[in-house]
C-alpha atoms as a PDB file:
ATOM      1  CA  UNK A   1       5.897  -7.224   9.982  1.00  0.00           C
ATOM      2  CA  UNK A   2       4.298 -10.098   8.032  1.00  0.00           C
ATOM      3  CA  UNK A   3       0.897 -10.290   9.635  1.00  0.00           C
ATOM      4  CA  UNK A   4      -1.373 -10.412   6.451  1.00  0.00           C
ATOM      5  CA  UNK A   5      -4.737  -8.850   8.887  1.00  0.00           C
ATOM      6  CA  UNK A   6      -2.160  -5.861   9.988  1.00  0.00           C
ATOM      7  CA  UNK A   7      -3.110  -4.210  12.929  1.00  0.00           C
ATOM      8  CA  UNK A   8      -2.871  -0.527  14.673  1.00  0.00           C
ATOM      9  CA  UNK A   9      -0.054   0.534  16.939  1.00  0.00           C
ATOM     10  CA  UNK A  10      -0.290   3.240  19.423  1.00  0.00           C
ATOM     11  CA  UNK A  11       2.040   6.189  19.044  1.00  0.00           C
ATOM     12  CA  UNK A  12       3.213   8.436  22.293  1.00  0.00           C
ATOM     13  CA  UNK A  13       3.664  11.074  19.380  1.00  0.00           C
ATOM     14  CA  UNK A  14       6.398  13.492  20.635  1.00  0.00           C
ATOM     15  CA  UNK A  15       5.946  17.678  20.012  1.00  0.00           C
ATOM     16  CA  UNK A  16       7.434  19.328  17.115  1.00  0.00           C
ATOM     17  CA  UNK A  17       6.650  16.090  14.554  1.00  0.00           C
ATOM     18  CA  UNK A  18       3.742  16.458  12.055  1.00  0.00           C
ATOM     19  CA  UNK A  19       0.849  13.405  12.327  1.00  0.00           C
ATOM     20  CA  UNK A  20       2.329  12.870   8.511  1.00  0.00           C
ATOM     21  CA  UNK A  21       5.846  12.603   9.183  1.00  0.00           C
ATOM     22  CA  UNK A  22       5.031  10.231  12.017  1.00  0.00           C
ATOM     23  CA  UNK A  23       2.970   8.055   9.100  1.00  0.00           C
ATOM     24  CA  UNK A  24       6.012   8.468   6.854  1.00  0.00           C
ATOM     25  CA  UNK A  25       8.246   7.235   9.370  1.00  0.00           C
ATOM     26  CA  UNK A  26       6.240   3.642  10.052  1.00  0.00           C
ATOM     27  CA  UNK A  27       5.981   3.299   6.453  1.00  0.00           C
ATOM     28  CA  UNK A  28       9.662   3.200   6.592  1.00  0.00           C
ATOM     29  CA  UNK A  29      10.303   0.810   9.549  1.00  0.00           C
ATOM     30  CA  UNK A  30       7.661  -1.659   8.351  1.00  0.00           C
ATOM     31  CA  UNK A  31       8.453  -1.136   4.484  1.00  0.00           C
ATOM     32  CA  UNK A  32       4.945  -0.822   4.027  1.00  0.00           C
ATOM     33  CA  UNK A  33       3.400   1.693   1.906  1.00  0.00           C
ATOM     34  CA  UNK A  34      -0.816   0.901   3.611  1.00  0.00           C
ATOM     35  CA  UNK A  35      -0.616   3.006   6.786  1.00  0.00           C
ATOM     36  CA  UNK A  36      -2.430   6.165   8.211  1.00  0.00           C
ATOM     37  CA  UNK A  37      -3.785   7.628  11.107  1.00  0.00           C
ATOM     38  CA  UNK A  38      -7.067   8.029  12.216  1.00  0.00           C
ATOM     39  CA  UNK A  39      -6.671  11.837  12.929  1.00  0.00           C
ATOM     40  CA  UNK A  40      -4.285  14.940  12.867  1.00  0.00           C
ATOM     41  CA  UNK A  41      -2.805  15.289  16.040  1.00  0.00           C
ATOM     42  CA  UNK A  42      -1.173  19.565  15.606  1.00  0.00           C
ATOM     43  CA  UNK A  43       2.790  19.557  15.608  1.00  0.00           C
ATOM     44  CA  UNK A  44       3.161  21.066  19.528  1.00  0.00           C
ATOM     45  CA  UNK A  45       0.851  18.653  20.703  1.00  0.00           C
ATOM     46  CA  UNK A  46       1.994  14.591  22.108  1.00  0.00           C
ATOM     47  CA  UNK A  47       0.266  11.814  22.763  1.00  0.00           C
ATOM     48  CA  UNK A  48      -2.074   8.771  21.965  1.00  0.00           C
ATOM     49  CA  UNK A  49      -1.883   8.762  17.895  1.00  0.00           C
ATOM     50  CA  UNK A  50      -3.809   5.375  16.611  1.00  0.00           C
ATOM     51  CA  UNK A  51      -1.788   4.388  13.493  1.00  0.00           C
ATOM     52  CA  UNK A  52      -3.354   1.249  11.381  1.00  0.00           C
ATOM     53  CA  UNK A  53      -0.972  -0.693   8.558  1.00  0.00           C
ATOM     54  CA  UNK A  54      -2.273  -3.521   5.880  1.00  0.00           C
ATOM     55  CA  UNK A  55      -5.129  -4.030   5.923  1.00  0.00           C
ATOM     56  CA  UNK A  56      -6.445  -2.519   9.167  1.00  0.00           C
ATOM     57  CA  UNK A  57      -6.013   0.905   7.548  1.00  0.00           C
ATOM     58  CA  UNK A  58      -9.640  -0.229   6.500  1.00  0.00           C
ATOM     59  CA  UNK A  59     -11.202   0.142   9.928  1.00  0.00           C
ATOM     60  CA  UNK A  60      -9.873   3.623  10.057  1.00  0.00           C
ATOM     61  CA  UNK A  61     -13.112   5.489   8.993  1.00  0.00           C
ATOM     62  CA  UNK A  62     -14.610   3.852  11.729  1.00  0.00           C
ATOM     63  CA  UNK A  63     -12.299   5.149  14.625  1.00  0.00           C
ATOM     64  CA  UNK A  64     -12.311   9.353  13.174  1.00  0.00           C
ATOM     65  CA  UNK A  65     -15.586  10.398  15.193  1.00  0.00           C
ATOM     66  CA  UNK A  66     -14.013   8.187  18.612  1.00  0.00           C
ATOM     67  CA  UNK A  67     -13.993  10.778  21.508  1.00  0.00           C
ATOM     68  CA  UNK A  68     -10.697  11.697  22.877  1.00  0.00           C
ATOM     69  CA  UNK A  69      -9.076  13.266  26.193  1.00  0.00           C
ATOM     70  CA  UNK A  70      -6.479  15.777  26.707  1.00  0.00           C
ATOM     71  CA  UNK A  71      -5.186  17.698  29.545  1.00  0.00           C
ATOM     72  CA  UNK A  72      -4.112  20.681  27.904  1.00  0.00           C
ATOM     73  CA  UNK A  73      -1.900  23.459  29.796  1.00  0.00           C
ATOM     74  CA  UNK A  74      -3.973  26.859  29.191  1.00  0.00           C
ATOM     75  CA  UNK A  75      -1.117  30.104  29.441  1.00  0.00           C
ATOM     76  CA  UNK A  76      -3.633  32.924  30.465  1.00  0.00           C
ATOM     77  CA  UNK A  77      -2.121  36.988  29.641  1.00  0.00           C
ATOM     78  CA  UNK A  78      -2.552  36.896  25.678  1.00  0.00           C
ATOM     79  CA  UNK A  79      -4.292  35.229  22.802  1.00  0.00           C
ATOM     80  CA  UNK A  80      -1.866  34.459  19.703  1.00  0.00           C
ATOM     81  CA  UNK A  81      -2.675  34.212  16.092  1.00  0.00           C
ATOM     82  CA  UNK A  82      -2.891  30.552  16.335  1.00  0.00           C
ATOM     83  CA  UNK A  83      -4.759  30.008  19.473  1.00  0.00           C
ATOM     84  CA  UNK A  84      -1.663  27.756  20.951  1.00  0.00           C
ATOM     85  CA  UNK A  85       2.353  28.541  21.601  1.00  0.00           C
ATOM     86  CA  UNK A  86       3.268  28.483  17.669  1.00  0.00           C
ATOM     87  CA  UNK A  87       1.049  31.739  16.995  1.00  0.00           C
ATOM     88  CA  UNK A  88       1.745  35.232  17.053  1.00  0.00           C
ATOM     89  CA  UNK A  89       0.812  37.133  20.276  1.00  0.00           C
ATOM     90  CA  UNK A  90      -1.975  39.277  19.775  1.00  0.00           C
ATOM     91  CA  UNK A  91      -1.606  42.523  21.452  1.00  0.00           C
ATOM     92  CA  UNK A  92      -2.480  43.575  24.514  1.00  0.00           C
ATOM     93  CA  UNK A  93      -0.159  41.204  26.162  1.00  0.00           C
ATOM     94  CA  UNK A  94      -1.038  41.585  29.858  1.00  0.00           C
ATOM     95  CA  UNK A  95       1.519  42.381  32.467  1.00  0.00           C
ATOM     96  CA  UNK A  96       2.684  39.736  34.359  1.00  0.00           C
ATOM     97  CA  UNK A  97       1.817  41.538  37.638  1.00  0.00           C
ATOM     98  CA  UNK A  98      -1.283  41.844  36.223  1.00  0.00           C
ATOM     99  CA  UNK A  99      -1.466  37.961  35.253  1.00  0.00           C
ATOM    100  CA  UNK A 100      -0.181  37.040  38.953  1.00  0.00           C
ATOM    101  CA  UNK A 101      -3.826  38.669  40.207  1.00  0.00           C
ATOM    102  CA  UNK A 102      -5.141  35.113  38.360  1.00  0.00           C
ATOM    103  CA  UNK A 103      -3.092  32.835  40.721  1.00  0.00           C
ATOM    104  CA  UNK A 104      -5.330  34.671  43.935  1.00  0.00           C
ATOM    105  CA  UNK A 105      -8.603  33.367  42.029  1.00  0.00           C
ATOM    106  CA  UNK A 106      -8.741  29.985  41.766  1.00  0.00           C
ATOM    107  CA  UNK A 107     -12.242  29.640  42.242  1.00  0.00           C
ATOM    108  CA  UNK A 108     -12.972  32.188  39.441  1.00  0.00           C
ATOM    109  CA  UNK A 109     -10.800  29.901  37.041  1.00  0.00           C
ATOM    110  CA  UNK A 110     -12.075  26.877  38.089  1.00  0.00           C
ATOM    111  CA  UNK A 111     -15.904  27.922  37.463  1.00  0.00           C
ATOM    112  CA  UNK A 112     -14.711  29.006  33.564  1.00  0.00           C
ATOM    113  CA  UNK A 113     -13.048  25.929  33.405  1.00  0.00           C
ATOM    114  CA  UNK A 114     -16.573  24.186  34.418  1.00  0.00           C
ATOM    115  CA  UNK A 115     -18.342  26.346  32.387  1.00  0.00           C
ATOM    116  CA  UNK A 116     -16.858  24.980  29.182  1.00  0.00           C
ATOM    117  CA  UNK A 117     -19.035  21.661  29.168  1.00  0.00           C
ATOM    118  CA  UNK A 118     -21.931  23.957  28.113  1.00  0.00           C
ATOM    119  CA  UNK A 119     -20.293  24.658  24.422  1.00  0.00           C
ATOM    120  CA  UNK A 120     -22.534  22.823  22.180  1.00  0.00           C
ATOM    121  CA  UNK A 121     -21.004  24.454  19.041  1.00  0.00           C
ATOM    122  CA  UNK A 122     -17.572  25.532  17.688  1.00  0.00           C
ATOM    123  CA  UNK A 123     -16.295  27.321  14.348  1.00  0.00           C
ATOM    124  CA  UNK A 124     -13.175  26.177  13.463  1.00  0.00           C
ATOM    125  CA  UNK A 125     -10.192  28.162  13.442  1.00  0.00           C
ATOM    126  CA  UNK A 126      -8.284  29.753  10.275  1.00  0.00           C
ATOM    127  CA  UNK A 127      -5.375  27.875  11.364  1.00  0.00           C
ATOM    128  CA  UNK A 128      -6.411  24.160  10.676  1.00  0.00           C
ATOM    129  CA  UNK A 129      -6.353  21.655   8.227  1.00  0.00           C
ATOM    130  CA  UNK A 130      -9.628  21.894   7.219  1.00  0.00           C
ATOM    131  CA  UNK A 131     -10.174  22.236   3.250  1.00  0.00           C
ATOM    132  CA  UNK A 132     -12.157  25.368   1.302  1.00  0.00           C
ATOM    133  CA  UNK A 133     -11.976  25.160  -1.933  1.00  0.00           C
ATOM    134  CA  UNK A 134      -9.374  22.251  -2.522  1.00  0.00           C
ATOM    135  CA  UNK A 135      -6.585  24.111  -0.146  1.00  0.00           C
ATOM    136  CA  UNK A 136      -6.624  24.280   3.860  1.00  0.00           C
ATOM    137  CA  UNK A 137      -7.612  26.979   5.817  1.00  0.00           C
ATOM    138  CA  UNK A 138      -4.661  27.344   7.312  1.00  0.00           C
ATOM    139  CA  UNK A 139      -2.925  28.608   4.025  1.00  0.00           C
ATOM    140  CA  UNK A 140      -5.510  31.143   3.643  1.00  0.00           C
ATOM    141  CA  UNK A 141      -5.053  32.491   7.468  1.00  0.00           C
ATOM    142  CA  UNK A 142      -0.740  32.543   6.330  1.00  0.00           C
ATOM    143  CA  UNK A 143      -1.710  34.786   4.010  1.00  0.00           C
ATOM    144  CA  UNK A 144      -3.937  37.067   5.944  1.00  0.00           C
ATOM    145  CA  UNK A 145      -7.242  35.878   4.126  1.00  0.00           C
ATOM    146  CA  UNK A 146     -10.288  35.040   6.193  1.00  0.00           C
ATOM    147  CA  UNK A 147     -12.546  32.423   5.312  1.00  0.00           C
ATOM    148  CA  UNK A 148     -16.211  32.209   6.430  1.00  0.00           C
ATOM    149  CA  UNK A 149     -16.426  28.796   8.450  1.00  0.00           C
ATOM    150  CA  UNK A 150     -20.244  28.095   9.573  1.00  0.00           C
ATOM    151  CA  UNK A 151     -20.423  26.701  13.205  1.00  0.00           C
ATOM    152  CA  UNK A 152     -19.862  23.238  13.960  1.00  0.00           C
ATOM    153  CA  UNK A 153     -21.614  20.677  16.607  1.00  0.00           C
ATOM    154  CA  UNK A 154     -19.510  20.090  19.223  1.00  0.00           C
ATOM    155  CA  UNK A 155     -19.492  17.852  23.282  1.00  0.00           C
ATOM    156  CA  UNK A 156     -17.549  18.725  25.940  1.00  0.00           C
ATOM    157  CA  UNK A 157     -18.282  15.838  28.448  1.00  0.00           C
ATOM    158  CA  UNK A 158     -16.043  16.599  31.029  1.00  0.00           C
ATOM    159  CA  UNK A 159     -13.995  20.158  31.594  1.00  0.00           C
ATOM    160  CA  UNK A 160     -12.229  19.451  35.173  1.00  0.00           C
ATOM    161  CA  UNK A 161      -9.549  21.766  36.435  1.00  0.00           C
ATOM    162  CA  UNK A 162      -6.633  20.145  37.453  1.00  0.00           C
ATOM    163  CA  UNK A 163      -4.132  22.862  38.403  1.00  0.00           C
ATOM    164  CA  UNK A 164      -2.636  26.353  38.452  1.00  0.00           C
ATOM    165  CA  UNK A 165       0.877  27.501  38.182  1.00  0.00           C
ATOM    166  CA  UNK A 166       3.682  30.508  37.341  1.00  0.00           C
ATOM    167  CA  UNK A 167       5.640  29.646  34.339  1.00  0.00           C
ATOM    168  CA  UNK A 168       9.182  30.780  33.933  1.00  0.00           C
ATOM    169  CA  UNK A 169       7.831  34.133  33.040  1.00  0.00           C
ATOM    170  CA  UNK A 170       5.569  34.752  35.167  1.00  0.00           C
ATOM    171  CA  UNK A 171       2.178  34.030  33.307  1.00  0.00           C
ATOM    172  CA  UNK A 172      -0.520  31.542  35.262  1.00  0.00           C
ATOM    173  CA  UNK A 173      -0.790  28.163  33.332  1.00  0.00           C
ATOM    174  CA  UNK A 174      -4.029  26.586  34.154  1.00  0.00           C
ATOM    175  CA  UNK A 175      -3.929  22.501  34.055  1.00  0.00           C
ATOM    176  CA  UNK A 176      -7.547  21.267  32.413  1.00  0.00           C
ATOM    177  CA  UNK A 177      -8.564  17.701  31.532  1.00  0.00           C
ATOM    178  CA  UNK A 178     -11.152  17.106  29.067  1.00  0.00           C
ATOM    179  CA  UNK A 179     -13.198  14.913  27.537  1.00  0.00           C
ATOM    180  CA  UNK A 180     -14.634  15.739  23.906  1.00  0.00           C
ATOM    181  CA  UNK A 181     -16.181  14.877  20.388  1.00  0.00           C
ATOM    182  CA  UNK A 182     -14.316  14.844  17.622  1.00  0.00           C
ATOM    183  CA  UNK A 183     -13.623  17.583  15.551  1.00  0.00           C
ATOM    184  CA  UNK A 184     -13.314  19.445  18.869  1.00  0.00           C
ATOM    185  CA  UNK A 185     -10.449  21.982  18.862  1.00  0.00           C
ATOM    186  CA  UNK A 186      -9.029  22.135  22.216  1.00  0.00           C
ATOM    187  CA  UNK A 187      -6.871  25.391  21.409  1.00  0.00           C
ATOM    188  CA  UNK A 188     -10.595  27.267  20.519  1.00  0.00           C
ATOM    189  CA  UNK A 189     -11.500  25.892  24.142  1.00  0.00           C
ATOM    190  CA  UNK A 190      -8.258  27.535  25.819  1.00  0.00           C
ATOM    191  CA  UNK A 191      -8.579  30.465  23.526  1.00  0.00           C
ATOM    192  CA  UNK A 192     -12.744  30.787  24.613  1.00  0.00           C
ATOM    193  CA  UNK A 193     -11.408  30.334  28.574  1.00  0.00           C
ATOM    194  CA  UNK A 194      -9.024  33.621  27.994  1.00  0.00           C
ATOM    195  CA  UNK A 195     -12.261  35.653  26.398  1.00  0.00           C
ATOM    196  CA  UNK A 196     -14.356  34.885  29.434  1.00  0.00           C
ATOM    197  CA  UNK A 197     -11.351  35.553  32.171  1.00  0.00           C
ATOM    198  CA  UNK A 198     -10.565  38.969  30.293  1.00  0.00           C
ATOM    199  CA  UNK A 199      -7.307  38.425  29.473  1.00  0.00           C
ATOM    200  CA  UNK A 200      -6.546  36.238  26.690  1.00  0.00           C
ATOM    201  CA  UNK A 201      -5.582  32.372  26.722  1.00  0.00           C
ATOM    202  CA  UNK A 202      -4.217  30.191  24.335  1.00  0.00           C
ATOM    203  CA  UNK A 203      -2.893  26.726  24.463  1.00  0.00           C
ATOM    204  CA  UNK A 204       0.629  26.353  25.614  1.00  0.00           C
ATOM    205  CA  UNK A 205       0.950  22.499  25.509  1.00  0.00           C
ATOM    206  CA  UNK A 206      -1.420  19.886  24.915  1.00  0.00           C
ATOM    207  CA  UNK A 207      -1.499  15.835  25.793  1.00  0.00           C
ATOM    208  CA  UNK A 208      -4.129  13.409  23.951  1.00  0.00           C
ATOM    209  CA  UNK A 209      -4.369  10.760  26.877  1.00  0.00           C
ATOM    210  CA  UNK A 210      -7.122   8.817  24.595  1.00  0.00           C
ATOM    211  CA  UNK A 211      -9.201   7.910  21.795  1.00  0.00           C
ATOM    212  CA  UNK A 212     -11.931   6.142  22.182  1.00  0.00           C
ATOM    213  CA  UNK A 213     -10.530   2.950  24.314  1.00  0.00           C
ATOM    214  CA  UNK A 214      -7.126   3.297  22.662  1.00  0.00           C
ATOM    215  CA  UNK A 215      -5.028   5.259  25.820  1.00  0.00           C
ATOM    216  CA  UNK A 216      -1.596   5.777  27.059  1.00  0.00           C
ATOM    217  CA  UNK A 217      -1.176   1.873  28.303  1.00  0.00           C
ATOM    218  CA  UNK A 218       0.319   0.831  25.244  1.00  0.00           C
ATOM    219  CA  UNK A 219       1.634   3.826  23.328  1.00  0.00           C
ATOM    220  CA  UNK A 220       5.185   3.465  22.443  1.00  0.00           C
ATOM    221  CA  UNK A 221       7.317   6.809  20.906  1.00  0.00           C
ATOM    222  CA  UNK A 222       8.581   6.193  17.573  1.00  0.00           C
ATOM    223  CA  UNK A 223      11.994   6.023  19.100  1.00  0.00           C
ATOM    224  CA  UNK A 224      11.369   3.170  21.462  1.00  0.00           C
ATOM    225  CA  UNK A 225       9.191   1.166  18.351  1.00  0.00           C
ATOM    226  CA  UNK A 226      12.177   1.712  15.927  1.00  0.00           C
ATOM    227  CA  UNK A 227      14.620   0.193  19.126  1.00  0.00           C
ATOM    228  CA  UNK A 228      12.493  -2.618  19.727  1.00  0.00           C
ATOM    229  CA  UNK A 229      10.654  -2.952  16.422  1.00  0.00           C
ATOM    230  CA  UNK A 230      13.139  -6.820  15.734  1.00  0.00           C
ATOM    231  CA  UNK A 231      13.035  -7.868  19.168  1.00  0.00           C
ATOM    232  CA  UNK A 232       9.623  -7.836  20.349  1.00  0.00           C
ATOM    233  CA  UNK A 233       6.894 -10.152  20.154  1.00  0.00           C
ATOM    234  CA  UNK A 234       4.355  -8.422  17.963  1.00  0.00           C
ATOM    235  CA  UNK A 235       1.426  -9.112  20.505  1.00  0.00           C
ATOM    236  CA  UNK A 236       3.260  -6.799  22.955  1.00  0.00           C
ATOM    237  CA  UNK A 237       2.896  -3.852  20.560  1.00  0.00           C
ATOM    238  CA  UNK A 238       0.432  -4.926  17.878  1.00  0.00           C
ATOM    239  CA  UNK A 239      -3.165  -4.196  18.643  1.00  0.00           C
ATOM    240  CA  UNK A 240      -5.640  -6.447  16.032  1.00  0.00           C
ATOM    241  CA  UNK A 241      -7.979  -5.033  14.404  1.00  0.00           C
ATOM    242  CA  UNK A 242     -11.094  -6.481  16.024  1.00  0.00           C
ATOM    243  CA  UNK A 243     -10.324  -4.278  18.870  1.00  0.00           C
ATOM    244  CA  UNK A 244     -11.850  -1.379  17.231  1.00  0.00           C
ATOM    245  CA  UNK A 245     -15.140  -2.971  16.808  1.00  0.00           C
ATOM    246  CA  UNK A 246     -15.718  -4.809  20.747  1.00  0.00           C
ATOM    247  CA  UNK A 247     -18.623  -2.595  21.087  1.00  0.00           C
ATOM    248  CA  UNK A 248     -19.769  -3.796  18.442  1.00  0.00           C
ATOM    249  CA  UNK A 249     -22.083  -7.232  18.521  1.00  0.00           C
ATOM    250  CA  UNK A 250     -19.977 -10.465  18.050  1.00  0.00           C
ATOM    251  CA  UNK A 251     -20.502 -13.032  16.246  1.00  0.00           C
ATOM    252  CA  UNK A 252     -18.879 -16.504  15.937  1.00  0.00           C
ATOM    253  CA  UNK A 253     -18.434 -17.696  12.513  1.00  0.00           C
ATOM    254  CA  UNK A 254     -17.456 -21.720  11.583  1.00  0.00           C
ATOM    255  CA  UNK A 255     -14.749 -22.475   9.083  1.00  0.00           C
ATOM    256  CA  UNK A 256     -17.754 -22.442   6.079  1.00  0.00           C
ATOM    257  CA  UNK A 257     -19.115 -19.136   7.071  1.00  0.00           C
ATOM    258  CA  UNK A 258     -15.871 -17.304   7.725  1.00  0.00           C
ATOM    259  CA  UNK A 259     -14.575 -18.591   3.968  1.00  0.00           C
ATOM    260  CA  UNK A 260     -18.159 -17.575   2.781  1.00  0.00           C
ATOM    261  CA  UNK A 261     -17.921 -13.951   4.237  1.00  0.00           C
ATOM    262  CA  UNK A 262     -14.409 -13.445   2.975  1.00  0.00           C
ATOM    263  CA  UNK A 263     -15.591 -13.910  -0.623  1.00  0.00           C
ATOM    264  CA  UNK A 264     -18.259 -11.410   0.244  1.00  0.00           C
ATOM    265  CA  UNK A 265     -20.615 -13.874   0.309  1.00  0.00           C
ATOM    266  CA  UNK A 266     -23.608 -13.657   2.780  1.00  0.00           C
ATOM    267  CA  UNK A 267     -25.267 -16.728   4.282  1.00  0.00           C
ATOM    268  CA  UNK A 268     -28.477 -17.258   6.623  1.00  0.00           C
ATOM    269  CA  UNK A 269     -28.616 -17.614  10.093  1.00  0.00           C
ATOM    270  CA  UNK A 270     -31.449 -17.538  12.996  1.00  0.00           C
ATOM    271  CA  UNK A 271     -30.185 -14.566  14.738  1.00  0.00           C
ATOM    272  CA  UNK A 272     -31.757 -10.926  15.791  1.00  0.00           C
ATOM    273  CA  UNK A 273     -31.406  -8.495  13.718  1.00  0.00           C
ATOM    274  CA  UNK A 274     -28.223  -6.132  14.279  1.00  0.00           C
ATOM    275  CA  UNK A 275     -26.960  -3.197  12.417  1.00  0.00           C
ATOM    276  CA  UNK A 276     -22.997  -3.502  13.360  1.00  0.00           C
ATOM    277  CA  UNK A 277     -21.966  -6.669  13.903  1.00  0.00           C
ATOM    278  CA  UNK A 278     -18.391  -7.877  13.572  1.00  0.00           C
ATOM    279  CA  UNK A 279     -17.656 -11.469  12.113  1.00  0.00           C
ATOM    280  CA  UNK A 280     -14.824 -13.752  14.543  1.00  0.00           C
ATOM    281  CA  UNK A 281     -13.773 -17.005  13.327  1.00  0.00           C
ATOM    282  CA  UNK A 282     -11.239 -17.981  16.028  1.00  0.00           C
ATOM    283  CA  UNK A 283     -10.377 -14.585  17.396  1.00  0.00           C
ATOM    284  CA  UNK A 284      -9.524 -13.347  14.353  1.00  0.00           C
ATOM    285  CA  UNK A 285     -11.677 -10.593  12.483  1.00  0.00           C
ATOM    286  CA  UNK A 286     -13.174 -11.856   9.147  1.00  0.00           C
ATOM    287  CA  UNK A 287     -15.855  -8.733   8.393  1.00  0.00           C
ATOM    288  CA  UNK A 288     -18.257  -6.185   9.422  1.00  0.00           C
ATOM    289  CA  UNK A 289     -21.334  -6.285   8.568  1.00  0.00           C
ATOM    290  CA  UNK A 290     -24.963  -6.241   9.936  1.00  0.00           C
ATOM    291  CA  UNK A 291     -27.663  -8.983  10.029  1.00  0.00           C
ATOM    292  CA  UNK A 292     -31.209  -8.346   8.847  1.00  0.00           C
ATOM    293  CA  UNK A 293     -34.257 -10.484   7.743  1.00  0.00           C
ATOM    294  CA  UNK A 294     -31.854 -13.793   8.603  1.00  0.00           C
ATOM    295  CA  UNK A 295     -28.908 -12.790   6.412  1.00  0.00           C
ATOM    296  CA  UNK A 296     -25.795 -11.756   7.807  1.00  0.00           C
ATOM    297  CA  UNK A 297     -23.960  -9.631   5.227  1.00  0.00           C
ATOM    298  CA  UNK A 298     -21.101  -7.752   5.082  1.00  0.00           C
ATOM    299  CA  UNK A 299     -20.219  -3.862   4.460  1.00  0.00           C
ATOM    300  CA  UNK A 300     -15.948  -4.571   4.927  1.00  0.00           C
ATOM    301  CA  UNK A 301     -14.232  -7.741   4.763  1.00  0.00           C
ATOM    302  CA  UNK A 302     -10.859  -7.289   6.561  1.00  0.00           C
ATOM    303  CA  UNK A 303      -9.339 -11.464   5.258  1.00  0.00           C
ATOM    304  CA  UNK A 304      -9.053 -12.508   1.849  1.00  0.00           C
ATOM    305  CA  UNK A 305     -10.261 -15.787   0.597  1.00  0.00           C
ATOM    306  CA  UNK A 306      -6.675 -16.381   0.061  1.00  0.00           C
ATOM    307  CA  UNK A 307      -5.231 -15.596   3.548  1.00  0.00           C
ATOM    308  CA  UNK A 308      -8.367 -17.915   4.843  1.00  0.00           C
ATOM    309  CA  UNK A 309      -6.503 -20.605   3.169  1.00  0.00           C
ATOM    310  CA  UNK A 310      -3.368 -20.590   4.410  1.00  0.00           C
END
């Protein structure tokens, strides 16, 4: 991969693989050491995993607070230490015959499931990656310490109920699709749904189908990039940067601004004032930036004066 601009690929991550190792892992097939993710997707869970290299690992801050949709599968009959399928069961564990009661009430699931778009706050669990104190919480919860975590601002824009099953042993897995803001934790969600049935929940598996616009459509596993990583056309998997910022306003540059902005330069122009704007010069995306009082100026500049050149 010789693309100077970089770009961000999509990654069907697959369960049981940390977001890191998948990082580590691209570094490796591209022999590149710039690439990152633009948010921790847990171990159990697959799906749509935005990973930029070179230098689109600078638009990265600017995809973290992206909403993102999952369809989680929600096993009701016990919480666990963890609030998904790698905790601890936390006792009681509810008979199954008791469980099976939940596959009669639909309607009562369905309405929790509903209810969820009310939660306009969340306190994160013990058991993530968020740091107190230089270490993660989730080393503190390992060894049996609780930390006080103040409530968070959370949107659940859609909660829709999908479907209801019998696993293997017996317990009612409840399908849900949702919609949410980031920082969201979708296991707190499935864990909240268990409180409000009566009889414990937690998250048994769990599918990102998006962030932001970034879905499904072209997400390749890491399996399937590695086999076809010499033979494919890089447009085919490579998504350029300016896709991140196409809600953002456009704005055409000539040869002499684009070499301008690239230095860091700004120049004048007869435009309305904007507060994101993103900086084209043939498709291609030079900066971001805003324009105000006439100037356009930029806050990132994604091509070097150099690369212009060439």
């Amino acid at each position: 991969m010789n693309d100077p601009d970089g770009g961000i690929l999509i990654i069907d991550k697959q369960a049981g693989m940390t977001s890191a190792g998948v990082v580590s892992r691209i570094r490796r097939l591209l022999n590149m050491k710039r690439v990152g993710h633009t948010g921790t997707l847990d171990p159990f869970a697959t799906g749509v995993l935005p990973i930029c290299f070179g230098r689109a690992t600078r638009a990265s801050a600017y995809m973290l607070h992206w909403d993102k949709r999952y369809r989680v599968g929600i096993r009701l009959g016990y919480a666990t230490t963890t609030m998904d399928i790698e905790g601890e069961a936390i006792l009681p564990i509810a008979d199954v015959g008791e469980c099976r009661k939940w596959l009669e009430d639909e309607s009562r699931i369905r309405q929790e499931v509903e209810r969820l778009v009310e939660e306009k706050e969340q306190r994160p669990p013990m058991y993530s990656a968020i740091k107190h104190r230089g270490k993660p919480l989730y080393e503190y919860a390992r060894q049996g310490i609780e930390i006080e975590r103040p409530m968070r601002s959370i949107r659940v824009y859609e909660s829709v109920f999908k479907n209801l099953w019998e696993d293997e042993q017996g317990y009612p897995i409840v399908s849900v699709e949702l919609m949410v803001s980031a920082g969201t934790y979708i296991r707190s969600l499935a864990d909240l749904l268990g409180q409000r049935l009566g009889c414990g929940a937690h998250a048994a598996a769990l599918r990102r189908l998006s962030v932001g616009h970034f879905d499904l459509q072209k997400a390749l596993t890491l399996d399937e990039l590695e086999s076809k990583i010499d033979t494919l056309d890089a447009h085919d998997w490579v998504i350029p940067v300016a896709d991140v910022f196409t809600h953002w306003d456009q704005y055409p540059l000539t040869e002499e601004e684009a070499v301008r902005l690239s230095n860091g330069q700004s120049f004048s122009c007869e435009c309305v004032d904007s507060p994101e704007v993103a900086f084209i010069h043939k498709g291609r995306l030079i900066a971001i930036g805003e324009i105000s009082g006439g100037l356009c100026r930029t806050k990132r500049v994604f091509v070097s004066a150099e690369s212009m050149r060439r």
